[in-house]
Protein backbone atom coordinates (compact mmCIF):
# COMPACT_ATOMS: atom_id res chain seq x y z
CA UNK A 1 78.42 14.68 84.97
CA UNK A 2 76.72 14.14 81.80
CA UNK A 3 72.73 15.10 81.09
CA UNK A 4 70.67 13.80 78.30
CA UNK A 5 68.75 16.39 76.90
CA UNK A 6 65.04 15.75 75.72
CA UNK A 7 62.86 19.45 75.81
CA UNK A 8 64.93 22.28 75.51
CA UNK A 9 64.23 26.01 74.63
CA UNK A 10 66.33 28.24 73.01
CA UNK A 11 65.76 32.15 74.24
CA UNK A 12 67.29 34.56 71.57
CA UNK A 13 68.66 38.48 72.24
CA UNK A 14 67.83 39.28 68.58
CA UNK A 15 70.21 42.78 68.41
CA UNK A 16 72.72 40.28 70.06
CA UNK A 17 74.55 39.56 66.99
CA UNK A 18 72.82 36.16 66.34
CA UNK A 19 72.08 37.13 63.30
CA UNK A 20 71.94 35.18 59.53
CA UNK A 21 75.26 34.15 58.95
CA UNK A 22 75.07 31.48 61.42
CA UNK A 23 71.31 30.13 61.50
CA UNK A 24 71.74 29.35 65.05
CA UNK A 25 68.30 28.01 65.37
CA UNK A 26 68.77 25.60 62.45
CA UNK A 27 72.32 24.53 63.84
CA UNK A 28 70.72 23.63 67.12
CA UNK A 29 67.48 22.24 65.22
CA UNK A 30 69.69 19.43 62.91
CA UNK A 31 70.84 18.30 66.18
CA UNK A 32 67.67 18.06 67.84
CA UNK A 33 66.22 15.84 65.15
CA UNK A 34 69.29 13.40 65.12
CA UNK A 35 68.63 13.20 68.56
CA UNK A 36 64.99 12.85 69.09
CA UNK A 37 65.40 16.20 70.98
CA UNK A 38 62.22 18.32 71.31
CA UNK A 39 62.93 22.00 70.76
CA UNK A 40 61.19 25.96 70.77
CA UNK A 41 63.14 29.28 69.59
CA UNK A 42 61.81 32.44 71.87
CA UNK A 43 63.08 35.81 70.79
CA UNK A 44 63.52 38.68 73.37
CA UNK A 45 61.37 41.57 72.49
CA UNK A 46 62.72 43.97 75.35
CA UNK A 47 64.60 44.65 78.59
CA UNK A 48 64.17 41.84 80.99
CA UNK A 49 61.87 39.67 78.60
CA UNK A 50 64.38 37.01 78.98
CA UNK A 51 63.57 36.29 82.55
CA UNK A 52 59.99 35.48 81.50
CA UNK A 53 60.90 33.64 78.74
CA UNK A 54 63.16 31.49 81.00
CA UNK A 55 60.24 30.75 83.59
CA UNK A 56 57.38 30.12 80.86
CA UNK A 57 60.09 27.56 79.40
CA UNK A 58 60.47 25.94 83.17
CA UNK A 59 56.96 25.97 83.12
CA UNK A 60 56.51 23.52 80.12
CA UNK A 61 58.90 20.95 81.36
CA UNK A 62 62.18 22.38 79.91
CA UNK A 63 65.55 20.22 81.07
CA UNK A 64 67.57 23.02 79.58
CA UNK A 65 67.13 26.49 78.29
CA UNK A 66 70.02 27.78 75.96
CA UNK A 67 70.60 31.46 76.21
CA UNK A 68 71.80 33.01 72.58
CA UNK A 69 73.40 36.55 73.79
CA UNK A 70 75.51 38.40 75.60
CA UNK A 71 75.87 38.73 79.46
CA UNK A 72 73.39 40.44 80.24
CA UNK A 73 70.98 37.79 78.20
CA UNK A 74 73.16 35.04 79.81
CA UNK A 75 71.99 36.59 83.16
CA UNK A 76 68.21 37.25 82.69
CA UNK A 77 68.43 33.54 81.63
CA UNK A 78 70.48 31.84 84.14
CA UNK A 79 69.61 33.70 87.53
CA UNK A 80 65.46 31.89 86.81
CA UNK A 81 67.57 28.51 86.82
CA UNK A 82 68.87 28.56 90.29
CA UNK A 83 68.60 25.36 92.93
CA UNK A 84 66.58 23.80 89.76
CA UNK A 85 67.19 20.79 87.54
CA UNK A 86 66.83 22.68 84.21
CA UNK A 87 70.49 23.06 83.01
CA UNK A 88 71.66 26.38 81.32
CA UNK A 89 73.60 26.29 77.31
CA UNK A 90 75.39 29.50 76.66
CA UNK A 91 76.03 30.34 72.96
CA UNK A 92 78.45 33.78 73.26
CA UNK A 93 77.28 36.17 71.07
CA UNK A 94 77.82 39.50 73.19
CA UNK A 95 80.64 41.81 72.82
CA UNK A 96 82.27 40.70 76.35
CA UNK A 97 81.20 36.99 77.03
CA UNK A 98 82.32 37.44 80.55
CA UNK A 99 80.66 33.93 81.85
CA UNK A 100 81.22 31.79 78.74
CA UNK A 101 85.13 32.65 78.68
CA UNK A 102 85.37 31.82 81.84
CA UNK A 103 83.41 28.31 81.72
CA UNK A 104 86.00 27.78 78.68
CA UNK A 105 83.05 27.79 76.32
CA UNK A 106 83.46 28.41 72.47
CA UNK A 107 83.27 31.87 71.14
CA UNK A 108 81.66 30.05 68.03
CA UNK A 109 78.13 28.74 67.90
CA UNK A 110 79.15 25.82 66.51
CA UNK A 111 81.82 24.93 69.00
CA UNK A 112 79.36 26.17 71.76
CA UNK A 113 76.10 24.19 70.48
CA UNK A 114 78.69 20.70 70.79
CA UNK A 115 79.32 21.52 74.27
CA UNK A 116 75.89 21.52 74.81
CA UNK A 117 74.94 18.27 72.97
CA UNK A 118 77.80 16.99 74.63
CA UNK A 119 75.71 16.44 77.75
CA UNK A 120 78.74 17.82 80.26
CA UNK A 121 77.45 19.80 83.07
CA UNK A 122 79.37 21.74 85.99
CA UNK A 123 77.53 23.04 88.84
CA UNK A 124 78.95 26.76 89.59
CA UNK A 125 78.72 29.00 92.43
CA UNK A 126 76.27 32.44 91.58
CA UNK A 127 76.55 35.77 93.62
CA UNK A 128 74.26 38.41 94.86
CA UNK A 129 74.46 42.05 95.27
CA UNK A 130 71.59 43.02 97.84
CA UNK A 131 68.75 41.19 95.66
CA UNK A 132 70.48 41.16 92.24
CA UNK A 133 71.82 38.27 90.90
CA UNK A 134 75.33 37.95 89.08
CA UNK A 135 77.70 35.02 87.93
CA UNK A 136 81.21 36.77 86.91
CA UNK A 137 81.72 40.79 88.59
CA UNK A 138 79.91 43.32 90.13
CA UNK A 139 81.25 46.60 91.46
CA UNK A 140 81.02 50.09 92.42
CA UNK A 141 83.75 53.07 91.18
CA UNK A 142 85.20 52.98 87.33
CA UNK A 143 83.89 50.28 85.92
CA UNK A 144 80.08 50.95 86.48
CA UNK A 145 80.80 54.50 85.58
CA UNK A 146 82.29 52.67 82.14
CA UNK A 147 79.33 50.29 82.16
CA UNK A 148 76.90 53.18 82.46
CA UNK A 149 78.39 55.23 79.93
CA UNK A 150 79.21 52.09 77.38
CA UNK A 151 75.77 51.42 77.68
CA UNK A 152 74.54 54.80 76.05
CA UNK A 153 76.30 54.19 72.94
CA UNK A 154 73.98 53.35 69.81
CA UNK A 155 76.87 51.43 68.36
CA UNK A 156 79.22 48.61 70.93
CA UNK A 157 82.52 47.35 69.80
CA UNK A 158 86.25 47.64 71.02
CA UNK A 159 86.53 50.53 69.92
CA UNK A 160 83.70 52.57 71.48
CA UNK A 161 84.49 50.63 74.28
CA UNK A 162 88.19 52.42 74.72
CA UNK A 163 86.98 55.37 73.66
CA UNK A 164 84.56 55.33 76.73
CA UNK A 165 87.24 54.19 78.97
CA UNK A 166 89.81 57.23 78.03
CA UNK A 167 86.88 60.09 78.15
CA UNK A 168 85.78 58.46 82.06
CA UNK A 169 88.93 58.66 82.93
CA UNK A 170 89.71 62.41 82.28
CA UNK A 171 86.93 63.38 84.38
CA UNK A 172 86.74 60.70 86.89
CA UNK A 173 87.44 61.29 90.63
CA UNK A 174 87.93 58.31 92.99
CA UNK A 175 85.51 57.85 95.77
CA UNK A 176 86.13 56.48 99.79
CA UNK A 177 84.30 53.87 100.80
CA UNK A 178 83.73 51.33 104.02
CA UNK A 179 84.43 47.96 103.59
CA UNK A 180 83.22 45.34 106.22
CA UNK A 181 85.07 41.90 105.33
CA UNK A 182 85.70 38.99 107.92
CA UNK A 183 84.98 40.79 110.58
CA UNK A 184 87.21 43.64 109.79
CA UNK A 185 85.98 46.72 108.79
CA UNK A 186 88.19 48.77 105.87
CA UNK A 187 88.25 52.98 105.04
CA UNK A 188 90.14 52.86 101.37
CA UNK A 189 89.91 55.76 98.88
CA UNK A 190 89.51 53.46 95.39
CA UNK A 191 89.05 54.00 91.64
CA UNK A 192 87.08 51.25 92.02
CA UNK A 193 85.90 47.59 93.86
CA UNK A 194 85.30 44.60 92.14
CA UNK A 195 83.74 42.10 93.89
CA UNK A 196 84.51 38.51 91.76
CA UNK A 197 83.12 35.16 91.42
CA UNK A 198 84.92 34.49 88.31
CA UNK A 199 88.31 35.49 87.09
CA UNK A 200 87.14 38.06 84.32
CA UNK A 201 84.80 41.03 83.24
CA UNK A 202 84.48 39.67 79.77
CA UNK A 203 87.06 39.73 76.92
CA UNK A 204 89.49 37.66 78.74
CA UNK A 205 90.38 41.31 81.24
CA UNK A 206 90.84 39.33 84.63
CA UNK A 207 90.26 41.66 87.17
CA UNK A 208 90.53 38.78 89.82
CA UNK A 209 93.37 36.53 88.34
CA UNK A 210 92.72 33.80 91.06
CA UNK A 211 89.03 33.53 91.72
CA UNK A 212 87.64 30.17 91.59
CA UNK A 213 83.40 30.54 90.16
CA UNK A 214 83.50 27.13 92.32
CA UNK A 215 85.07 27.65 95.53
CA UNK A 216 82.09 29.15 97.47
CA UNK A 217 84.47 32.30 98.18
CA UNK A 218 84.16 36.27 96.40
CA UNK A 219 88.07 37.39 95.59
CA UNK A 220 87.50 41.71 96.06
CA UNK A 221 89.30 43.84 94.08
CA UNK A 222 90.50 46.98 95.29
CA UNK A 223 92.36 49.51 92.89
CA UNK A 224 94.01 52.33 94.34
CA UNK A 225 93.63 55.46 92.38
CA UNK A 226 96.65 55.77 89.86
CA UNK A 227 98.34 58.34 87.70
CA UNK A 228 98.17 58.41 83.96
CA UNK A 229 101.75 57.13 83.71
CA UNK A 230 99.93 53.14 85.40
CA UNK A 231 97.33 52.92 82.58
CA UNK A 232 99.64 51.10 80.41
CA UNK A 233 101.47 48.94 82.81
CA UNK A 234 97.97 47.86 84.44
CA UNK A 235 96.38 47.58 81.45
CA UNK A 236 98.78 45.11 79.71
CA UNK A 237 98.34 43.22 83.27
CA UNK A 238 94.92 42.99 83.14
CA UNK A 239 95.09 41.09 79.69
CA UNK A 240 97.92 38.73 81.18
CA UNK A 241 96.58 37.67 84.17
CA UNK A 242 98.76 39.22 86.22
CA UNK A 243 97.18 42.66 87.80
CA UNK A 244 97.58 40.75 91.19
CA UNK A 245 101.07 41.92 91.01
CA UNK A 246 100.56 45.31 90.78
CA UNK A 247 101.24 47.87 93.91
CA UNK A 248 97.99 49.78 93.45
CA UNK A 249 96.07 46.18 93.78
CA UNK A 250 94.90 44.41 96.87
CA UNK A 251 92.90 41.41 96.84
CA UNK A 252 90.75 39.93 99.54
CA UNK A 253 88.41 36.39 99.53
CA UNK A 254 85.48 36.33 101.76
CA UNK A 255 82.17 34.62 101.45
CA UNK A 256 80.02 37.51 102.29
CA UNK A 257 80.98 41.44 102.60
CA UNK A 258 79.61 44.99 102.77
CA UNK A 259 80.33 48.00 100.60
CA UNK A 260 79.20 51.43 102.22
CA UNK A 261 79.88 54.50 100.01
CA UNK A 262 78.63 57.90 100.77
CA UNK A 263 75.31 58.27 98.45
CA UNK A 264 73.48 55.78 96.18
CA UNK A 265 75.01 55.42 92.76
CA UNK A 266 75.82 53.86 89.36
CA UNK A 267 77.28 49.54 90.24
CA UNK A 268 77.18 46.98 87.07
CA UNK A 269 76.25 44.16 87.33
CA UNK A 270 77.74 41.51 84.94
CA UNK A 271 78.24 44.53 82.71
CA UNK A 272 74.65 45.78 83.25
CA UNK A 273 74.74 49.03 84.69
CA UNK A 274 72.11 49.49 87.52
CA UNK A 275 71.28 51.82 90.23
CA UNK A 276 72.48 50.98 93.51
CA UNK A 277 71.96 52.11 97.23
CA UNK A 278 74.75 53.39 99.49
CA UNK A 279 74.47 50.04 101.32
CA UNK A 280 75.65 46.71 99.03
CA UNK A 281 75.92 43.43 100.77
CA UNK A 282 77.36 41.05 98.55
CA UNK A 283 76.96 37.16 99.35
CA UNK A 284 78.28 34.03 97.71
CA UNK A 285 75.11 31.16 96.65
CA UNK A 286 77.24 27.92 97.05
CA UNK A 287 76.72 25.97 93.66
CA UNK A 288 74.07 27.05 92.48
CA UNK A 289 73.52 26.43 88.45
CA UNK A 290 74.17 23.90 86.46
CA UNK A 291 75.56 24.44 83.15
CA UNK A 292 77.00 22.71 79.71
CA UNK A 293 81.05 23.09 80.04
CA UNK A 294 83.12 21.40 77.94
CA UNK A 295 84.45 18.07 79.39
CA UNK A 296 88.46 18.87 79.09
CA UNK A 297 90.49 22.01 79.51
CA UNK A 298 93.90 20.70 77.62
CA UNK A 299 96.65 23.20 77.09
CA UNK A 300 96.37 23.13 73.21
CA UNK A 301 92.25 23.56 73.27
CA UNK A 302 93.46 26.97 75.54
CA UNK A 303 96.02 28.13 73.38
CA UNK A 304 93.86 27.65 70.61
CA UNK A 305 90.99 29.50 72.30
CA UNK A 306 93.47 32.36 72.76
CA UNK A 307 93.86 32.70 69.05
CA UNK A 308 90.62 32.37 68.36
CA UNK A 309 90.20 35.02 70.63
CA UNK A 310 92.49 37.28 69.53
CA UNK A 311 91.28 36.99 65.50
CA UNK A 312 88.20 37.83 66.88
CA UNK A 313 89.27 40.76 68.94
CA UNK A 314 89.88 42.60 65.71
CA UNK A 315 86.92 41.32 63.84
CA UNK A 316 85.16 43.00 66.58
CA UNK A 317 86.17 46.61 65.79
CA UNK A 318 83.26 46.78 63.24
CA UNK A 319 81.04 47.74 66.00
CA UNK A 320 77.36 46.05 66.20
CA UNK A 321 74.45 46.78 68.38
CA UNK A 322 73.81 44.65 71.76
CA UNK A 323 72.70 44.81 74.65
């Protein structure tokens, strides 16, 4: 489906990395004047500012709103959007890039500011966690206590992000929880749950190899709890696409489920760590948001995303701040 953009509004995470190198604004603005395009640059000023920027944009007759960030910008952005006709552009500037990956967007704001002026949209699926919105992951166990911890740090980058993973690790203990799925009802003892409406967390680490952010359906991940001795092996697994494989995975679709653990704790939310109750009903919101995607997925544009990707994996160990 293609869209023909003629108000748009560009919301900014400042600290996102969006920074002078690539003049975003002025990328997107020479493109807006070729095309007769009117345009407005809104910078985030805090937590959650997004959110209002996104509705005061929808307010002035916006047809799309381009979020320039990282997920949790992308979400603050995009859950304001839902059910409406205002279509969302993602330019990836966050140190995971969990939705953009997926959608096969660029990683560079040139390539991602095409897809946008391309006019291609896909309608996609969006999730909710009790009353919280998400696109890619949320989940309870290791990962929020990662999330929580990751998002302490002054400094964000590969590196501080491994470093985080190894020093939860040494002191984290797995948790039981009660799992009500299709009418079944589940007692596992797990390091942690994902709960997936796309493949990935962010940084092409599928945690849910065969989710479809389309098919109306949430793919749950459950990882048993592991010895030292699986890191490796379920690490390199996660970065191949092929965890499903492993013994200490088991993976279940439903379009609604329940998560009961035994107090209220740290869940993350596309990344974001939040608070969260001992209760979390999870639901699918059948396509939901429209969004820029490129038009074709060939094999070469994927290998050559995977290059890209990995180039950039190391450029990323100078750490920057974002949220």
């Amino acid at each position: 489906m293609k869209k023909e953009l003629k108000k748009l509004f560009v919301i900014i995470n400042p600290i996102s990395g969006a920074g002078s190198k690539e003049k975003i604004p002025d990328l997107i603005a020479s493109l807006c004047r070729e095309r007769g395009v009117a345009m407005q640059v809104l910078k985030t000023e805090y937590a959650g500012h997004a959110k209002e920027l996104t509705l005061n944009a929808m307010s002035r007759g916006a047809d799309c709103v381009i979020a320039v960030g990282g997920d949790g910008t992308v979400n603050e952005v995009a859950q304001n959007l839902l059910y409406s006709d205002v279509t969302l552009g993602i330019i990836p500037k966050g140190s995971g890039n969990g939705l953009a990956r997926e959608l096969n967007i660029p990683m560079d704001a040139k390539g991602a500011v095409e897809v946008i002026f391309s006019g291609h949209t896909s309608v996609i699926d969006a999730c909710k966690a009790n009353e919280r919105i998400f696109f890619c992951t949320c989940g309870v166990g290791f990962d929020a206590t990662v999330s929580r911890e990751f998002a302490k740090e002054k400094r964000r980058g590969s590196l501080t992000y491994i470093k985080d993973v190894m020093e939860s690790y040494l002191d984290y203990q797995p948790e039981v929880y009660e799992l009500h799925i299709n009418n079944h009802t589940l007692k596992e003892k797990a390091f942690l749950i994902t709960c997936a409406n796309a493949s990935q967390y962010g940084n092409n680490a599928f945690i849910a190899p065969n989710a479809d952010i389309r098919d109306g359906q949430i793919d749950i991940t459950i990882l048993s709890p592991f010895n030292a001795l699986d890191m490796g092996p379920l690490a390199i697994q996660l970065f191949t696409k092929t965890i499903g494989k492993n013994s200490k995975i088991k993976t279940l679709q439903a379009k609604e489920a329940q998560i009961i653990r035994r107090k209220a704790g740290v869940m993350h939310i596309d990344g974001e760590p939040v608070m969260g109750p001992e209760e979390i009903n999870i639901s699918v919101i059948k396509s939901a948001l429209k969004v820029f995607t490129p038009e074709n997925k060939t094999f070469v544009a994927d290998v050559q995303r995977r290059i890209n990707d990995f180039f950039q994996f190391f450029e990323s160990r100078i750490p920057v701040r974002i949220r």
